[in-house]
Protein backbone atom coordinates (compact mmCIF):
# COMPACT_ATOMS: atom_id res chain seq x y z
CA UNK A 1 8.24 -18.74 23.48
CA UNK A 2 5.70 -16.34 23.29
CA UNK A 3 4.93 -13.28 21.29
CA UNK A 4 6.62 -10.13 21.54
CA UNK A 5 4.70 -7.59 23.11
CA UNK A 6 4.72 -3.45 23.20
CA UNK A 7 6.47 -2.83 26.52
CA UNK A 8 8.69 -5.20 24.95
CA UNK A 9 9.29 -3.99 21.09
CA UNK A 10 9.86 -0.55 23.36
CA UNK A 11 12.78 -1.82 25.04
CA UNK A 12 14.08 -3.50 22.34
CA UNK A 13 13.72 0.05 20.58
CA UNK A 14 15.35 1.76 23.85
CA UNK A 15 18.13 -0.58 23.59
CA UNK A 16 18.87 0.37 19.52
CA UNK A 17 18.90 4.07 20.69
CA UNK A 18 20.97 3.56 22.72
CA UNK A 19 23.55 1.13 20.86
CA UNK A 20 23.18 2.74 17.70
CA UNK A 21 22.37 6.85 18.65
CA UNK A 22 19.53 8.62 17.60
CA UNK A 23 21.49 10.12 14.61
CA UNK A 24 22.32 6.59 12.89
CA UNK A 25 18.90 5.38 13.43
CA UNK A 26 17.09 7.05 9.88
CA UNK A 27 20.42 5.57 7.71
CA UNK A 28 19.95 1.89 9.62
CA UNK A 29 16.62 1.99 8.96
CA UNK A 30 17.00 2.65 5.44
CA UNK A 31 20.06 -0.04 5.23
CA UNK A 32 17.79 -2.33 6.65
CA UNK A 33 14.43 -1.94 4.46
CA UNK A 34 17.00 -1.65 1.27
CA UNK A 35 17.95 -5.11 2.38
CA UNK A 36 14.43 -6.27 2.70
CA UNK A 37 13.28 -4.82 -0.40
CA UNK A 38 16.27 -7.29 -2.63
CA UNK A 39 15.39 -10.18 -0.62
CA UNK A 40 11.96 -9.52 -2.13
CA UNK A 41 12.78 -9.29 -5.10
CA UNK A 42 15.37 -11.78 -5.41
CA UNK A 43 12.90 -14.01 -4.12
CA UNK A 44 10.17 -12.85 -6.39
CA UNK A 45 12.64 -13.05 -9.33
CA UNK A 46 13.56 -16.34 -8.10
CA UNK A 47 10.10 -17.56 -8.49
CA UNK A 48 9.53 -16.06 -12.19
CA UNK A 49 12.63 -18.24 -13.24
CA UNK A 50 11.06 -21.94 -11.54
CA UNK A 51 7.88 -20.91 -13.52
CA UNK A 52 9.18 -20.96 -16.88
């Protein structure tokens, strides 16, 4: 498997359009970094606790 590309990551993006709309995109986006950003710092927290 190789890497992903741009002409790729712009289908992929095509493909979320059009699955999704253009007028969910901003709230997904937001859903999705909101997820990232407590899976940080669960992990983050997560490491704290094994060091003490």
């Amino acid at each position: 498997m190789g890497r992903l590309g741009m002409p790729e990551l712009i289908i992929i993006f095509l493909i979320v359009i059009v699955i999704f709309g253009a007028n969910r995109l901003p709230g997904l986006g937001k859903g999705i970094g909101s997820a990232i950003r407590n899976f940080k710092n669960g992990i983050k927290d997560e490491t704290a606790d094994d060091k003490s």
